[in-house]
PDB file of N, CA and C in Angstrom:
ATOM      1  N   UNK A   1       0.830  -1.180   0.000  1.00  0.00           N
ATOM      2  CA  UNK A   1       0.000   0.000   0.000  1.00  0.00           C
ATOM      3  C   UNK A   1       0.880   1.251   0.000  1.00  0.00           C
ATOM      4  N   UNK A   2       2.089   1.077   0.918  1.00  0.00           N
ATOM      5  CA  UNK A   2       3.287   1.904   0.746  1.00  0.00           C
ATOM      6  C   UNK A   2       3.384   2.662  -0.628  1.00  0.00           C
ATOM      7  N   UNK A   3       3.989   1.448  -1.326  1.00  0.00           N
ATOM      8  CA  UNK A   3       4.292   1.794  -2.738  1.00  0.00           C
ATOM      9  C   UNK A   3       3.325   2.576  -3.951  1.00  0.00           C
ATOM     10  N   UNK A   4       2.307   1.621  -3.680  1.00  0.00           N
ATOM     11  CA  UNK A   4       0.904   2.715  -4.360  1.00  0.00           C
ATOM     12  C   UNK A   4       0.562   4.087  -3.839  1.00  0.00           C
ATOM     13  N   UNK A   5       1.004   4.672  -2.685  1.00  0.00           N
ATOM     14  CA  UNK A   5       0.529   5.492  -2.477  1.00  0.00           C
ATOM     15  C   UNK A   5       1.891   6.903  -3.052  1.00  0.00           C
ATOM     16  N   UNK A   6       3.005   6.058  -2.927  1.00  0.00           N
ATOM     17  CA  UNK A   6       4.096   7.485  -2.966  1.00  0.00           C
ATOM     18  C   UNK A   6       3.581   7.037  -4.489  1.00  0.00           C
ATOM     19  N   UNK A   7       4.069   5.741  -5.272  1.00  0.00           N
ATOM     20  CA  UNK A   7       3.662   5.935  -6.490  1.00  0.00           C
ATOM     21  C   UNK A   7       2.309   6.918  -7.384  1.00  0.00           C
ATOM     22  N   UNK A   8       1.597   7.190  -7.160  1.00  0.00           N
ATOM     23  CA  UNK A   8       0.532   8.241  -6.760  1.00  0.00           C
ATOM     24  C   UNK A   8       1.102   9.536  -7.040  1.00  0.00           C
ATOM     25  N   UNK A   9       1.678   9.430  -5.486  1.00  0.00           N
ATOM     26  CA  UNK A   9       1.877  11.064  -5.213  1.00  0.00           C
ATOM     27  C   UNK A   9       3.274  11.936  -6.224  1.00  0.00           C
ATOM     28  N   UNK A  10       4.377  10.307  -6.756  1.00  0.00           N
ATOM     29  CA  UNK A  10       4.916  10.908  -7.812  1.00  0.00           C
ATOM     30  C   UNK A  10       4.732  11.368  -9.039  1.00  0.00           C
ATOM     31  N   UNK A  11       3.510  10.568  -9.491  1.00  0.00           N
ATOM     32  CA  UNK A  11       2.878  10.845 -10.538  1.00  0.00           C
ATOM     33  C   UNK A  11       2.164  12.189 -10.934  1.00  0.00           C
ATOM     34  N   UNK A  12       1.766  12.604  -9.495  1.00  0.00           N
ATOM     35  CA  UNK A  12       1.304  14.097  -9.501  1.00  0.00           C
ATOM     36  C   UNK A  12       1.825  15.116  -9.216  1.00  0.00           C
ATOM     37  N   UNK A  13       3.067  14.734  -9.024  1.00  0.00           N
ATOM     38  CA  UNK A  13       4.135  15.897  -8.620  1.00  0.00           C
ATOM     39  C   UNK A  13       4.781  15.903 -10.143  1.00  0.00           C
ATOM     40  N   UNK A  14       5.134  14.974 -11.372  1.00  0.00           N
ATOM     41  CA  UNK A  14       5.482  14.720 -12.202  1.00  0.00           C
ATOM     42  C   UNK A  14       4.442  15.516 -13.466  1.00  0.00           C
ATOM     43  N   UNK A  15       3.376  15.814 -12.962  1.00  0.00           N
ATOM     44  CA  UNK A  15       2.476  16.347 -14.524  1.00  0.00           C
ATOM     45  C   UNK A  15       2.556  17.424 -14.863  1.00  0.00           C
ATOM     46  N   UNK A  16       3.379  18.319 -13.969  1.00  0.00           N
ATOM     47  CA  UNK A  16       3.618  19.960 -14.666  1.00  0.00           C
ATOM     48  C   UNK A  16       4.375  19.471 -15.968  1.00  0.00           C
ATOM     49  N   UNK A  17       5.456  19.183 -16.252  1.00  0.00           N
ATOM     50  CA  UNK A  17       6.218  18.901 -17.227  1.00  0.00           C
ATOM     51  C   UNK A  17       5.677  18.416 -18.761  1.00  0.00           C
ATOM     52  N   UNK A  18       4.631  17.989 -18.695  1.00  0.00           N
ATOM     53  CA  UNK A  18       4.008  17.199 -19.657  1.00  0.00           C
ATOM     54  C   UNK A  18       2.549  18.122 -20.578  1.00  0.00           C
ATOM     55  N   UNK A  19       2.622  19.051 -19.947  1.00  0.00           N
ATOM     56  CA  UNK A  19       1.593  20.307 -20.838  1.00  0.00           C
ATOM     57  C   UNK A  19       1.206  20.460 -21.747  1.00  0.00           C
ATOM     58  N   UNK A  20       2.619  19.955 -23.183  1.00  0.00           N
ATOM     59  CA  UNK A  20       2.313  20.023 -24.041  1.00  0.00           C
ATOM     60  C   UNK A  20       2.363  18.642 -25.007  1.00  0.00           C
ATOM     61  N   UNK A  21       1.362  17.873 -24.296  1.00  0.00           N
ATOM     62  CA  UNK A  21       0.767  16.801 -24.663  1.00  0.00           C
ATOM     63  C   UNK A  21      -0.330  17.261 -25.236  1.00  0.00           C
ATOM     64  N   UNK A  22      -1.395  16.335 -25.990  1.00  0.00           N
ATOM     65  CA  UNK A  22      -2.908  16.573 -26.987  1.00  0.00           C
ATOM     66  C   UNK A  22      -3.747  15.999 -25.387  1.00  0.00           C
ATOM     67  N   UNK A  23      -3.381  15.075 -24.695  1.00  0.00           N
ATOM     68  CA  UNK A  23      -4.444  14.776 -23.914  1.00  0.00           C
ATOM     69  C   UNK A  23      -4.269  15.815 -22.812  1.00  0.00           C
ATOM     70  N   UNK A  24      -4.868  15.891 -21.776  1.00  0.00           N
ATOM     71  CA  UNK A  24      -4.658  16.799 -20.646  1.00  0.00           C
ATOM     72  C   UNK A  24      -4.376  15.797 -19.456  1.00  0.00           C
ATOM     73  N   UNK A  25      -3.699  15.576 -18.522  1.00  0.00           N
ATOM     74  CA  UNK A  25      -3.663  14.772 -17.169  1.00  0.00           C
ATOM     75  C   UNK A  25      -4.450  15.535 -16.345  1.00  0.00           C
ATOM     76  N   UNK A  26      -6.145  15.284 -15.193  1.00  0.00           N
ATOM     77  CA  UNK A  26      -6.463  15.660 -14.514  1.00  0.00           C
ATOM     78  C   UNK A  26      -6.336  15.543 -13.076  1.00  0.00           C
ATOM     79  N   UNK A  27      -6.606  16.014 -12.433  1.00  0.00           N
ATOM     80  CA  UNK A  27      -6.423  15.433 -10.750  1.00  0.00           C
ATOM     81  C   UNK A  27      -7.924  14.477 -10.449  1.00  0.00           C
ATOM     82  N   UNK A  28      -9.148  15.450 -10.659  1.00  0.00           N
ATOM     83  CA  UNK A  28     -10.221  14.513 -11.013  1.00  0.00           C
ATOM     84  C   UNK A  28     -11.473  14.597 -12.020  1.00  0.00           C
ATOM     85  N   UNK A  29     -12.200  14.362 -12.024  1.00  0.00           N
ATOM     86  CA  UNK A  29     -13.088  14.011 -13.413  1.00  0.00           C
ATOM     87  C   UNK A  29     -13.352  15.384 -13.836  1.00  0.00           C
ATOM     88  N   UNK A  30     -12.696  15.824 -14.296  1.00  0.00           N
ATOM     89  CA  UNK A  30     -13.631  17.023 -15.295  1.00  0.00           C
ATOM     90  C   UNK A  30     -14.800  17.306 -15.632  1.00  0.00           C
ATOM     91  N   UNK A  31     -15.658  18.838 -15.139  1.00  0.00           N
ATOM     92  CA  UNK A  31     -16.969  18.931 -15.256  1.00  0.00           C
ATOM     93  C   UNK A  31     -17.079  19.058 -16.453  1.00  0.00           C
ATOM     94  N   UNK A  32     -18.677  18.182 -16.921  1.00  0.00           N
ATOM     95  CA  UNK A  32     -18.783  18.750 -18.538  1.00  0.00           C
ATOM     96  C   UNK A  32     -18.453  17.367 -19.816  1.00  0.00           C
ATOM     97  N   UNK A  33     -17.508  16.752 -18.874  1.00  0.00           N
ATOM     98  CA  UNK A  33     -17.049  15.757 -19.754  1.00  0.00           C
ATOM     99  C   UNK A  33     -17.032  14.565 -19.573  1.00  0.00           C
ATOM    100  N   UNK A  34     -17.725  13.525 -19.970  1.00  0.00           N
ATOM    101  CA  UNK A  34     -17.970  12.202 -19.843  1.00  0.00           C
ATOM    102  C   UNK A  34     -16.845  11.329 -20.139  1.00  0.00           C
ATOM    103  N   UNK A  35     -16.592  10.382 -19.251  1.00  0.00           N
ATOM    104  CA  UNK A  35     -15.505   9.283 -18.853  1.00  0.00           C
ATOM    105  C   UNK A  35     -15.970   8.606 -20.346  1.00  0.00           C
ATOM    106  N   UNK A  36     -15.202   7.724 -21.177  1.00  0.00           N
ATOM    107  CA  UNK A  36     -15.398   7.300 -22.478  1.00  0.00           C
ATOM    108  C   UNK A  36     -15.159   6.109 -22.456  1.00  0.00           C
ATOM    109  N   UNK A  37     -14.110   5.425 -20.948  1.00  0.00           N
ATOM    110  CA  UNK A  37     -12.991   4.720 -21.421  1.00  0.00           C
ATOM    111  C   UNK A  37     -12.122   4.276 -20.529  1.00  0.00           C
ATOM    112  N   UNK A  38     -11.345   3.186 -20.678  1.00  0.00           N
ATOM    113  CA  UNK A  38      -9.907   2.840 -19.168  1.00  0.00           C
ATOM    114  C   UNK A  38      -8.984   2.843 -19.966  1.00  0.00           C
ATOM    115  N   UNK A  39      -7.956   2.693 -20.061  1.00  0.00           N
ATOM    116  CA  UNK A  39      -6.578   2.289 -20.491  1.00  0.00           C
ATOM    117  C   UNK A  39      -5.526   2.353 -19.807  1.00  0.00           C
ATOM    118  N   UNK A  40      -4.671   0.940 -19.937  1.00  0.00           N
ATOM    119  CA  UNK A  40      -3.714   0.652 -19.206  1.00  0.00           C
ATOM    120  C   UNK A  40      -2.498   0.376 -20.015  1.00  0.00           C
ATOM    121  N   UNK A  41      -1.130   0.481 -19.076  1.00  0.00           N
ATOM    122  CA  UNK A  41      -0.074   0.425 -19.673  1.00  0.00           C
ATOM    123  C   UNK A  41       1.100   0.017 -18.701  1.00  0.00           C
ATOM    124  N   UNK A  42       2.062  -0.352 -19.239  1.00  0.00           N
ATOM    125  CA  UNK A  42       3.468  -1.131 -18.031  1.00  0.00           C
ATOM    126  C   UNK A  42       4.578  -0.566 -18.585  1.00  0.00           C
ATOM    127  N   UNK A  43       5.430  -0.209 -18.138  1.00  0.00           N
ATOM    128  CA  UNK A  43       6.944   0.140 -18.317  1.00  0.00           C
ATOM    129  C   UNK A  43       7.393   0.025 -17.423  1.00  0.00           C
ATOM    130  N   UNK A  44       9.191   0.306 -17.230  1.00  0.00           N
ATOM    131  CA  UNK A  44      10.209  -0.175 -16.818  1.00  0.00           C
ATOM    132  C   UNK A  44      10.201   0.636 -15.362  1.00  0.00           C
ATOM    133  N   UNK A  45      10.673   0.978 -14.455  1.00  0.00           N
ATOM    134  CA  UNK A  45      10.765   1.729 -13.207  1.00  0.00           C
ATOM    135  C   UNK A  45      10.687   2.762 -13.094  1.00  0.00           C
ATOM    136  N   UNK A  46      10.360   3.745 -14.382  1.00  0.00           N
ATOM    137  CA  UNK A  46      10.187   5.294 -14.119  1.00  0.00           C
ATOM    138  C   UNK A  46       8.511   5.702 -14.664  1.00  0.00           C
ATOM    139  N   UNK A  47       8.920   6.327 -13.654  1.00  0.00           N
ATOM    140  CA  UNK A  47       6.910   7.061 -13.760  1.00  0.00           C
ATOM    141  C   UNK A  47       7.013   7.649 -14.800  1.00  0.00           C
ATOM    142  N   UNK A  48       7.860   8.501 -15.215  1.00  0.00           N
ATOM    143  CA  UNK A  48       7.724   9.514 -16.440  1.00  0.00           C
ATOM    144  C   UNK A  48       7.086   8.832 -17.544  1.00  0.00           C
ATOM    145  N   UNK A  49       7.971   7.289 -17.673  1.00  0.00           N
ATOM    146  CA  UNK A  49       7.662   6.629 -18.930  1.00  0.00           C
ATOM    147  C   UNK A  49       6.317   6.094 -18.797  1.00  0.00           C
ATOM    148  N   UNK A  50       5.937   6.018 -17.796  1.00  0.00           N
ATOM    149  CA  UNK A  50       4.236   5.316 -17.337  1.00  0.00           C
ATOM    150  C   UNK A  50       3.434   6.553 -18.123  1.00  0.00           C
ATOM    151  N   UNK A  51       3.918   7.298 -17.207  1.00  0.00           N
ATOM    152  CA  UNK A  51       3.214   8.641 -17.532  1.00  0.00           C
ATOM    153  C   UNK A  51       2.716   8.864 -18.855  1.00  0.00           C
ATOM    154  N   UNK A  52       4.003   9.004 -19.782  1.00  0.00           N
ATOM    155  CA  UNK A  52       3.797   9.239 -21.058  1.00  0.00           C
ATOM    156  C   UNK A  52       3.287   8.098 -21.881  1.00  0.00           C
ATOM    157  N   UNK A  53       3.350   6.727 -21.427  1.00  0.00           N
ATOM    158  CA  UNK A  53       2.541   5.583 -22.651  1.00  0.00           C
ATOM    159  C   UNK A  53       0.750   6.016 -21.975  1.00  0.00           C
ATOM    160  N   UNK A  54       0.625   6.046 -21.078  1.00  0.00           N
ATOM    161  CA  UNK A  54      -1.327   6.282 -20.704  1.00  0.00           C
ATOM    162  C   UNK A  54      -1.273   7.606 -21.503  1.00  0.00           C
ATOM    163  N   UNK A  55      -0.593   9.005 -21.550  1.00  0.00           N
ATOM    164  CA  UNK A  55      -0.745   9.843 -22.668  1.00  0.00           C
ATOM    165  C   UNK A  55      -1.185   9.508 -23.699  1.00  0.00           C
ATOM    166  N   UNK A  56      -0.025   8.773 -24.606  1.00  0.00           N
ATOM    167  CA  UNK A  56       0.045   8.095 -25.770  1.00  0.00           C
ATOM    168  C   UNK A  56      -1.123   7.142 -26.157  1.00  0.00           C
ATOM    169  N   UNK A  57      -1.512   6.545 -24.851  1.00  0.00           N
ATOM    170  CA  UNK A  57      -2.893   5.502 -25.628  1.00  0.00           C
ATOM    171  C   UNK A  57      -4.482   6.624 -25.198  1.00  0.00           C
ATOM    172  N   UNK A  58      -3.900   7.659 -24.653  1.00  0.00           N
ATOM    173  CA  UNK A  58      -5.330   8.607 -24.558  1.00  0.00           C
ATOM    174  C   UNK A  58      -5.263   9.517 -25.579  1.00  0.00           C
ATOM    175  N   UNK A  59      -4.333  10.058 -25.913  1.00  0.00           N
ATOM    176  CA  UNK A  59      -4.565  10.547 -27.353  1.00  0.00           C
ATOM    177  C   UNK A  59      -4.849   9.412 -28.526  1.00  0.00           C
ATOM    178  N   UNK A  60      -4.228   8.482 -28.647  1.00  0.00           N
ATOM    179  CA  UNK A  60      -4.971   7.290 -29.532  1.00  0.00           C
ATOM    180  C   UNK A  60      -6.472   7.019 -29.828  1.00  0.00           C
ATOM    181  N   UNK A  61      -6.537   6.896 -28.192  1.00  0.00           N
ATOM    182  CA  UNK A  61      -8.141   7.089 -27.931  1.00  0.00           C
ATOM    183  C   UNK A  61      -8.882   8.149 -28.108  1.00  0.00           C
ATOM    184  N   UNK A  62      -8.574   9.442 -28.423  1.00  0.00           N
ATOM    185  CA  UNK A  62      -8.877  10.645 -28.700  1.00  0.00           C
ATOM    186  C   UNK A  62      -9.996  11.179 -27.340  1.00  0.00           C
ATOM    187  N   UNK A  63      -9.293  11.173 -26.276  1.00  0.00           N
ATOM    188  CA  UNK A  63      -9.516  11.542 -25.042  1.00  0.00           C
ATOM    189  C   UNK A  63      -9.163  13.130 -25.003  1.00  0.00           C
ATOM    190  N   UNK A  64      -9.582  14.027 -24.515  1.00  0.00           N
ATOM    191  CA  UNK A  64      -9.463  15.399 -23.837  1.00  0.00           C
ATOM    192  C   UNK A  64      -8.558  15.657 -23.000  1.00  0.00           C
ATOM    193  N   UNK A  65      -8.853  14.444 -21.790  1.00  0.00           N
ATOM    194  CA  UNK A  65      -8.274  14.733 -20.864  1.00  0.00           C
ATOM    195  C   UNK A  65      -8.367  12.951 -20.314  1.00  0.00           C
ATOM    196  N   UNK A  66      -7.631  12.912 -19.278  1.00  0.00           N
ATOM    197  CA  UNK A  66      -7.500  11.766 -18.882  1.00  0.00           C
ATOM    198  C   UNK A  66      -6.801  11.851 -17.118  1.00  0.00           C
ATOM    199  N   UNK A  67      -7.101  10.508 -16.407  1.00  0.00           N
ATOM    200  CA  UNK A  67      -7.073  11.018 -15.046  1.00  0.00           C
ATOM    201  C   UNK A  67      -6.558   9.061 -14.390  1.00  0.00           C
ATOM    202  N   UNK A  68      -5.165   9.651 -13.929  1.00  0.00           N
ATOM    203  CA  UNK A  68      -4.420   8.297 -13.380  1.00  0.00           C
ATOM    204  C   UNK A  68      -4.770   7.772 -12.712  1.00  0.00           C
ATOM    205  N   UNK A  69      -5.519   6.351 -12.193  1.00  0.00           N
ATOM    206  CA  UNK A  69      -6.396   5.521 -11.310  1.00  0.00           C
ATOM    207  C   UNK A  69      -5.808   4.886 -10.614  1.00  0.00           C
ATOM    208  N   UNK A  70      -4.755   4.667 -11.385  1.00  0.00           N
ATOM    209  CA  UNK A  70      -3.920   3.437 -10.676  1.00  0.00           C
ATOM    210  C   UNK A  70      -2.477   3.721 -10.939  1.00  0.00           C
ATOM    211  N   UNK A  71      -1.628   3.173 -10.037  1.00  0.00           N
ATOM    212  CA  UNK A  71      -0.116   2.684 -10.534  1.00  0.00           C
ATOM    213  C   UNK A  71       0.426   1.902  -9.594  1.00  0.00           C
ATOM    214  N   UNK A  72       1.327   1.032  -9.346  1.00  0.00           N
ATOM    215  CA  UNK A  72       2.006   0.057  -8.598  1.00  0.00           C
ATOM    216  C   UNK A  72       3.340  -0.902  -9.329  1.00  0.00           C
ATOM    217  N   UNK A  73       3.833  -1.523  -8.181  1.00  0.00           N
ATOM    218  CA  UNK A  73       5.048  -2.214  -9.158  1.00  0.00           C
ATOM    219  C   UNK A  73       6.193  -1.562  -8.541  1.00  0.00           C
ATOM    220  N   UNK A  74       7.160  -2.507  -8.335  1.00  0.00           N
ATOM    221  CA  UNK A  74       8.577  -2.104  -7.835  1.00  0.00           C
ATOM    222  C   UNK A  74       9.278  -2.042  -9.120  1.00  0.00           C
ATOM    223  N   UNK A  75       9.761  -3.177  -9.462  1.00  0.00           N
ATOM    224  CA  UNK A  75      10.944  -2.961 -10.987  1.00  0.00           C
ATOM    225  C   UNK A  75      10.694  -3.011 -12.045  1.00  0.00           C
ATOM    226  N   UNK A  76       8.541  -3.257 -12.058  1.00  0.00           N
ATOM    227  CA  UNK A  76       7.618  -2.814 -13.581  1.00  0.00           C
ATOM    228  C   UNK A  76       6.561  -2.363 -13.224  1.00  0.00           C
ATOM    229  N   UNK A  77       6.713  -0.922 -13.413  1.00  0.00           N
ATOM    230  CA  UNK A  77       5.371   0.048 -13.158  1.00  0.00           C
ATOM    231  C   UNK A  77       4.326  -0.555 -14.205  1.00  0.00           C
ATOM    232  N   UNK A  78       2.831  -0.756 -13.136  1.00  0.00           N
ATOM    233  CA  UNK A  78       1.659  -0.917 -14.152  1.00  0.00           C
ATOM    234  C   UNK A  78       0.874   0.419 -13.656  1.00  0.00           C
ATOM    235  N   UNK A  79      -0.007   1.060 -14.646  1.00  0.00           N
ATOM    236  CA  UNK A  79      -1.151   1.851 -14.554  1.00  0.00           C
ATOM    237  C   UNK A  79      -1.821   1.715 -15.494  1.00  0.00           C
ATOM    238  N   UNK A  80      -3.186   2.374 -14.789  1.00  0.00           N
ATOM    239  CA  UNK A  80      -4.366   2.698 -15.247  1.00  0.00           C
ATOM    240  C   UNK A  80      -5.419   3.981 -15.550  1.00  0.00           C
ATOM    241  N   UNK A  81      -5.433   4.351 -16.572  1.00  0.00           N
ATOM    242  CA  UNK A  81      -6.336   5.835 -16.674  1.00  0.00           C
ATOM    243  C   UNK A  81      -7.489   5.635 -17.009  1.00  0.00           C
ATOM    244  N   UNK A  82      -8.526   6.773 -16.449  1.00  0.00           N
ATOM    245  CA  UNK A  82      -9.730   7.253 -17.132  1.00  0.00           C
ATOM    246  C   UNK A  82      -9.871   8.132 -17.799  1.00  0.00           C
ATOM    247  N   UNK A  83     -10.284   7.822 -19.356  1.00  0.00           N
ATOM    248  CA  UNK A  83     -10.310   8.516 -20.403  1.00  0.00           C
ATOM    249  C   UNK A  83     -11.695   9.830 -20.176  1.00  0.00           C
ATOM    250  N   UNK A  84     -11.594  11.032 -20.736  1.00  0.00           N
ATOM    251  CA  UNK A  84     -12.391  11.806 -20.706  1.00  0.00           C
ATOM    252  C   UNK A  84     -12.701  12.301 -22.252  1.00  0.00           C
ATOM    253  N   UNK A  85     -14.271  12.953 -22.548  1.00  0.00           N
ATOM    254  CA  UNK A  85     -14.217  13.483 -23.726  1.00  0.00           C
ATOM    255  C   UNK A  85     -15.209  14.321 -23.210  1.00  0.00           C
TER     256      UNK A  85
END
């Protein structure tokens, strides 16, 4: 529970940097805009790279915005987003 939780809190200390992405990263559901969708993704030990493949499959998905549900994993980060439109 440890791990999920700093994992979390790095992830949101990590989303200034990423701005000029097509999807948006939210903190939580955006008024106005209906959830569409989940998508998940795994990479190697850095959040950044987590970060940026749930980007990558929410712009795929042609999401607005999108909002991190999940993450966990010591030496293979998994997460999970909710897609917005």
């Amino acid at each position: 529970m440890k791990n999920i939780t700093m994992t979390l809190a790095a992830i949101a200390l990590a989303t200034a940097s990423f701005s000029t992405l097509a999807a948006t990263e939210v903190q939580s559901a955006p008024e106005g805009q209906q959830a569409i969708g989940v998508v998940s993704a795994s990479s190697g030990n850095n959040l950044s790279s987590l970060q940026n493949k749930l980007n990558a499959k929410a712009n795929e998905a042609g999401a607005s915005s999108y909002r991190i549900i999940g993450a966990s994993g010591e030496n293979h980060l998994y997460g999970t987003a909710e897609l917005y439109k």
